[in-house]
C-alpha atoms as a PDB file:
ATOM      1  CA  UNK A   1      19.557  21.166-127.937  1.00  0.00           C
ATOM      2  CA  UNK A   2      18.847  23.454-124.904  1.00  0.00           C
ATOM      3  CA  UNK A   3      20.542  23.024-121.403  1.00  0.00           C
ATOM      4  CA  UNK A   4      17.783  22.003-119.825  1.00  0.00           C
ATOM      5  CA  UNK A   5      16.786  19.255-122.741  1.00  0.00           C
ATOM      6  CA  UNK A   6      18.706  16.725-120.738  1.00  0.00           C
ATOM      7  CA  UNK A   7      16.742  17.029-117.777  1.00  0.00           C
ATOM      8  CA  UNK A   8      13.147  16.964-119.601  1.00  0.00           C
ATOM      9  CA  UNK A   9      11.051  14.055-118.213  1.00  0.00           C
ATOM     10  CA  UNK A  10      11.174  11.976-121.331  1.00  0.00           C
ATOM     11  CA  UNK A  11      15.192  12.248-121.618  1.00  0.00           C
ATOM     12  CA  UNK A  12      15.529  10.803-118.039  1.00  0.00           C
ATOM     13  CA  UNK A  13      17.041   7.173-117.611  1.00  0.00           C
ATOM     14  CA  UNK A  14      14.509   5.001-115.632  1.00  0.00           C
ATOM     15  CA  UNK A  15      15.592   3.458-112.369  1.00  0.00           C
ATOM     16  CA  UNK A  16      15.581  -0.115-113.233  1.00  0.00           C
ATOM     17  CA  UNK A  17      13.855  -2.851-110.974  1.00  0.00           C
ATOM     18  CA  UNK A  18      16.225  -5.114-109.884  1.00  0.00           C
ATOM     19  CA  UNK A  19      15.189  -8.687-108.411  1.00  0.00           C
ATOM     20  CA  UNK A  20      17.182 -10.334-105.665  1.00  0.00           C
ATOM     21  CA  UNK A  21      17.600 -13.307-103.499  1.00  0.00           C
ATOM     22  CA  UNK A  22      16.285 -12.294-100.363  1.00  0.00           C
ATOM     23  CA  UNK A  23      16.251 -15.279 -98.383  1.00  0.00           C
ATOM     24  CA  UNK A  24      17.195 -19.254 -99.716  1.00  0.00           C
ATOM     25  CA  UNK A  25      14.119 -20.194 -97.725  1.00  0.00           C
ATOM     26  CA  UNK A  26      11.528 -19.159-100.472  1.00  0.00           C
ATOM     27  CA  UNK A  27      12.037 -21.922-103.208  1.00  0.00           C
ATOM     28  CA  UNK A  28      10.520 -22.376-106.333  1.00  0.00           C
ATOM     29  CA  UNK A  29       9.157 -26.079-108.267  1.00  0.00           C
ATOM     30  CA  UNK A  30      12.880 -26.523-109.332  1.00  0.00           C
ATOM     31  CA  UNK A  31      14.516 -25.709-106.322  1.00  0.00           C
ATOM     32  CA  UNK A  32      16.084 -22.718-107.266  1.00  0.00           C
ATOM     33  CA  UNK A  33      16.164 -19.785-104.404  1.00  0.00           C
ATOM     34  CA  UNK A  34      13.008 -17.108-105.356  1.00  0.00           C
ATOM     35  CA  UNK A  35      13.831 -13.833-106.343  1.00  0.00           C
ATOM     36  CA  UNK A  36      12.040 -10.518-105.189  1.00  0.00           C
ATOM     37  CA  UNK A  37      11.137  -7.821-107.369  1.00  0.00           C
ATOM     38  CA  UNK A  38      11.985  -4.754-105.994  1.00  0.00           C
ATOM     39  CA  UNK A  39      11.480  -0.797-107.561  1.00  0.00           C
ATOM     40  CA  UNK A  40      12.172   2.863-106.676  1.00  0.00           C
ATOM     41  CA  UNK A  41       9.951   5.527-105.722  1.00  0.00           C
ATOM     42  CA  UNK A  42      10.305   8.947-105.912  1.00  0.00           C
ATOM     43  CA  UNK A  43      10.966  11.732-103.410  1.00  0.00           C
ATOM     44  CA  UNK A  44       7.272  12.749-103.407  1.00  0.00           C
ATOM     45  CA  UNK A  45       6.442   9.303-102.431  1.00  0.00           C
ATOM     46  CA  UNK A  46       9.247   8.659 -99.822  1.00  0.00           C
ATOM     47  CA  UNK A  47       8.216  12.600 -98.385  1.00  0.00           C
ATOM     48  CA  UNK A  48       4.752  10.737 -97.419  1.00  0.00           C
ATOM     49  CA  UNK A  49       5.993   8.147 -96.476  1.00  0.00           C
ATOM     50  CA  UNK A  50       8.076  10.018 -93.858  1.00  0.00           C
ATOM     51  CA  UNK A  51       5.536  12.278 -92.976  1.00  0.00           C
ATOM     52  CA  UNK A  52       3.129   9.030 -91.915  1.00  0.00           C
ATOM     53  CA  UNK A  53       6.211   7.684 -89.835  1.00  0.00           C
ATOM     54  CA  UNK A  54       6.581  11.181 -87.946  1.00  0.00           C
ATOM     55  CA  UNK A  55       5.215  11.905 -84.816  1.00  0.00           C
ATOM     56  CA  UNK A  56       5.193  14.999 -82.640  1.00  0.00           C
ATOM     57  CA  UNK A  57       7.440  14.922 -79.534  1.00  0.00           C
ATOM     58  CA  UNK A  58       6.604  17.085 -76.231  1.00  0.00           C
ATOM     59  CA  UNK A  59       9.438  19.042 -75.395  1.00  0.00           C
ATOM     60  CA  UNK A  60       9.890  18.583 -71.625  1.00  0.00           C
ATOM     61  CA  UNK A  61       9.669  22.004 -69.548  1.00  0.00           C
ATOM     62  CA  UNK A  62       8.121  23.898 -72.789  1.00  0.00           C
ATOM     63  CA  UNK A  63       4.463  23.836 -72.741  1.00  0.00           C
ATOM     64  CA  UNK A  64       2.797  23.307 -75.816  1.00  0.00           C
ATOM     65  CA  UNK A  65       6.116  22.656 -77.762  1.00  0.00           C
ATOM     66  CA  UNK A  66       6.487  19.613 -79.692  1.00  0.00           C
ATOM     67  CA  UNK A  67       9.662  18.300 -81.925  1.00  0.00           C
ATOM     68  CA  UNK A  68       8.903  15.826 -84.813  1.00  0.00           C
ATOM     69  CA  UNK A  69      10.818  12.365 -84.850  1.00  0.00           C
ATOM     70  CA  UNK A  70      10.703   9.855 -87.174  1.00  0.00           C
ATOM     71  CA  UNK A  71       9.943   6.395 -86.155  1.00  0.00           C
ATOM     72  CA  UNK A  72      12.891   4.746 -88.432  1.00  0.00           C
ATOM     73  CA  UNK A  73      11.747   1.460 -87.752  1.00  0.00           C
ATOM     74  CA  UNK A  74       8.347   1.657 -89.024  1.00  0.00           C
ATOM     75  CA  UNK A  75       9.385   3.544 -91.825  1.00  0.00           C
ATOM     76  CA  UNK A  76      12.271   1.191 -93.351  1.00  0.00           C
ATOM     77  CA  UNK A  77       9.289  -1.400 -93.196  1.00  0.00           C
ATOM     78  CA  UNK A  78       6.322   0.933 -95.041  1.00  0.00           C
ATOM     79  CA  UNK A  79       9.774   1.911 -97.469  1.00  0.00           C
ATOM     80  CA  UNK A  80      10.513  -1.932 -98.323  1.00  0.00           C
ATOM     81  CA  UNK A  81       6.741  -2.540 -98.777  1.00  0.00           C
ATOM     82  CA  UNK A  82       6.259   0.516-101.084  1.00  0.00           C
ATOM     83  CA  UNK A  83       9.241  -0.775-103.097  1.00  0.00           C
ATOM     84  CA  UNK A  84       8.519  -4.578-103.295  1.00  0.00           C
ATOM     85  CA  UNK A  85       7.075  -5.551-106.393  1.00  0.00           C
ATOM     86  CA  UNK A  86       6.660  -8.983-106.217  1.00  0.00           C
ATOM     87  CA  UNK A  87       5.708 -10.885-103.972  1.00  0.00           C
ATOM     88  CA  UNK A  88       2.650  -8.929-103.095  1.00  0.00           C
ATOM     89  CA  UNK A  89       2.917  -8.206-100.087  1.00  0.00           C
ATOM     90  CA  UNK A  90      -0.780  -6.993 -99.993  1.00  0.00           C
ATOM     91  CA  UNK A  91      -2.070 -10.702-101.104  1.00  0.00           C
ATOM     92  CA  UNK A  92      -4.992 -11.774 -98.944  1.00  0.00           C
ATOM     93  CA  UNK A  93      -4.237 -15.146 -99.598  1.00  0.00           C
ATOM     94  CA  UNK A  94      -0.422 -14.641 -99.114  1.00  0.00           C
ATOM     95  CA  UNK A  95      -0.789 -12.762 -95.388  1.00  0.00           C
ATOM     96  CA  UNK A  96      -3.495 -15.651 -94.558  1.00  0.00           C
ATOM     97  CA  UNK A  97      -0.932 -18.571 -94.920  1.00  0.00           C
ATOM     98  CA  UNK A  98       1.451 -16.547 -92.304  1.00  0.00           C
ATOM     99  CA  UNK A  99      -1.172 -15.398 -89.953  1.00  0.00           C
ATOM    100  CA  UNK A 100      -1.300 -11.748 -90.243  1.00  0.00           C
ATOM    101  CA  UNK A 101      -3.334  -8.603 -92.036  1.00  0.00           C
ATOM    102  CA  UNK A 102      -1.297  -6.234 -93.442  1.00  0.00           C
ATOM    103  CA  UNK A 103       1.762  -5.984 -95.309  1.00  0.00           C
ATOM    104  CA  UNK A 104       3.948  -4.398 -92.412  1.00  0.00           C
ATOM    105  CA  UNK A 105       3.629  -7.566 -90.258  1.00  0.00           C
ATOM    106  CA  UNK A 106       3.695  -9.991 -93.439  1.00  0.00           C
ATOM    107  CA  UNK A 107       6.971  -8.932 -94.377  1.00  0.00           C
ATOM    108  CA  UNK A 108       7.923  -9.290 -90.136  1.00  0.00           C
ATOM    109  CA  UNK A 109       6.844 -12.844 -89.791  1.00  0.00           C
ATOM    110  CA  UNK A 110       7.812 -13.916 -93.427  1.00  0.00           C
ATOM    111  CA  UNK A 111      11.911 -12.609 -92.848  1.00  0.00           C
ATOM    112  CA  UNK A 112      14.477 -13.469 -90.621  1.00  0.00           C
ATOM    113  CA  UNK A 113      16.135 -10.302 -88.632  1.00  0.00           C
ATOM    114  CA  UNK A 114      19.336 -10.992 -90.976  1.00  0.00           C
ATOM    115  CA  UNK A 115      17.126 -11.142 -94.008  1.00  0.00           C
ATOM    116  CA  UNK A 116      15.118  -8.190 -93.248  1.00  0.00           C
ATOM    117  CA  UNK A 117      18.349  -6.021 -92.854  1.00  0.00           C
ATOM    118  CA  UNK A 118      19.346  -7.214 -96.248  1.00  0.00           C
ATOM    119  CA  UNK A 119      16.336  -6.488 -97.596  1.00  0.00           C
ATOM    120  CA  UNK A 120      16.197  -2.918 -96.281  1.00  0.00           C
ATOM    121  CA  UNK A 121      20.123  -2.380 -97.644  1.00  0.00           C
ATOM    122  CA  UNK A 122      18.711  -3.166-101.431  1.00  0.00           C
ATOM    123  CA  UNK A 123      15.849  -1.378-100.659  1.00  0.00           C
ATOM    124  CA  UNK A 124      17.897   1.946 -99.830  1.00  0.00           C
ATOM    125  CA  UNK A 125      20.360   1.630-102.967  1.00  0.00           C
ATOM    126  CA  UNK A 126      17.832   1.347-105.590  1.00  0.00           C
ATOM    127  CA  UNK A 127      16.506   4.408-103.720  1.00  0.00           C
ATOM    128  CA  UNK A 128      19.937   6.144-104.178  1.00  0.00           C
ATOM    129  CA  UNK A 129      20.748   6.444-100.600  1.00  0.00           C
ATOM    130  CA  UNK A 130      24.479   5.730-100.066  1.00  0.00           C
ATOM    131  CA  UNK A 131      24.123   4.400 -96.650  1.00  0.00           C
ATOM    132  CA  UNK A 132      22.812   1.525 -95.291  1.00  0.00           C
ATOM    133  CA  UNK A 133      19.936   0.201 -92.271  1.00  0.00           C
ATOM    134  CA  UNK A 134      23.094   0.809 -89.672  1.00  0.00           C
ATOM    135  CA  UNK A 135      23.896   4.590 -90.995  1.00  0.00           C
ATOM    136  CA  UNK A 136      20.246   5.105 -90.355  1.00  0.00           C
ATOM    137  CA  UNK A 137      19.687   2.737 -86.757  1.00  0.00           C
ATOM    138  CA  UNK A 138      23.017   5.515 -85.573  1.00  0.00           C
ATOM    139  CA  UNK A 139      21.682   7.888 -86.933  1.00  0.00           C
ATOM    140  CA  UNK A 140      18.326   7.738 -84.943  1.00  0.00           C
ATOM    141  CA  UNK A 141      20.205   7.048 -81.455  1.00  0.00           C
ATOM    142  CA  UNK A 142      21.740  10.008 -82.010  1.00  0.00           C
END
């Protein structure tokens, strides 16, 4: 076995889905709290991602120079949506019973602030990010 076998595509332990409670509002027939599906993505994927939530700052007092800066709100939401599973957060039928078109402001009227934050956390750690939506809310004051 070479050194680099380990690291060959195929030899590579899949990242798990993982379903959670997200909220005890969501019930199913029995009663029992619904569970959301949730999944990684890779770094090509989250690199997008980023790059769609990124948007070119003037610098004041230097003409025609610009700084990027993530918006960190709108991407945690396109992250959680790009990770979600189930429900489907892109179901006409779903985002008609709530009002809204798009996934972005489904997942904003269907969660409560506390339940969104959650969300986000589980979101991050299948991800592999060691911190959570506070390390990154600091992070973008800063």
């Amino acid at each position: 076995m070479s050194n680099l076998e380990a690291f060959m595509a195929q030899n590579a332990i899949k990242v798990e889905n993982k379903k959670i409670v997200v909220s005890e509002r969501f019930k199913n027939k029995n009663g029992e709290p619904m569970k959301w599906e949730i999944h990684s993505i890779t770094k090509h994927d989250d690199d997008i991602l980023r790059k769609e939530c990124t948007k070119r700052i003037p610098v004041k007092g230097r003409k025609g120079m610009y700084t990027p800066e993530l918006d960190t709100n709108t991407y945690l939401a396109r992250l959680a949506i790009a990770c979600t599973s189930f429900p489907d957060l892109n179901d006409k039928e779903l985002q008609d019973s709530y009002g809204v078109m798009g996934a972005e402001d489904l997942l904003n009227k269907m969660l409560l602030p506390g339940e969104f934050t959650d969300y986000l956390d589980a979101v991050q750690e299948i991800n592999g990010f060691d911190f959570s939506m506070d390390d990154v809310v600091e992070e973008a004051k800063n």
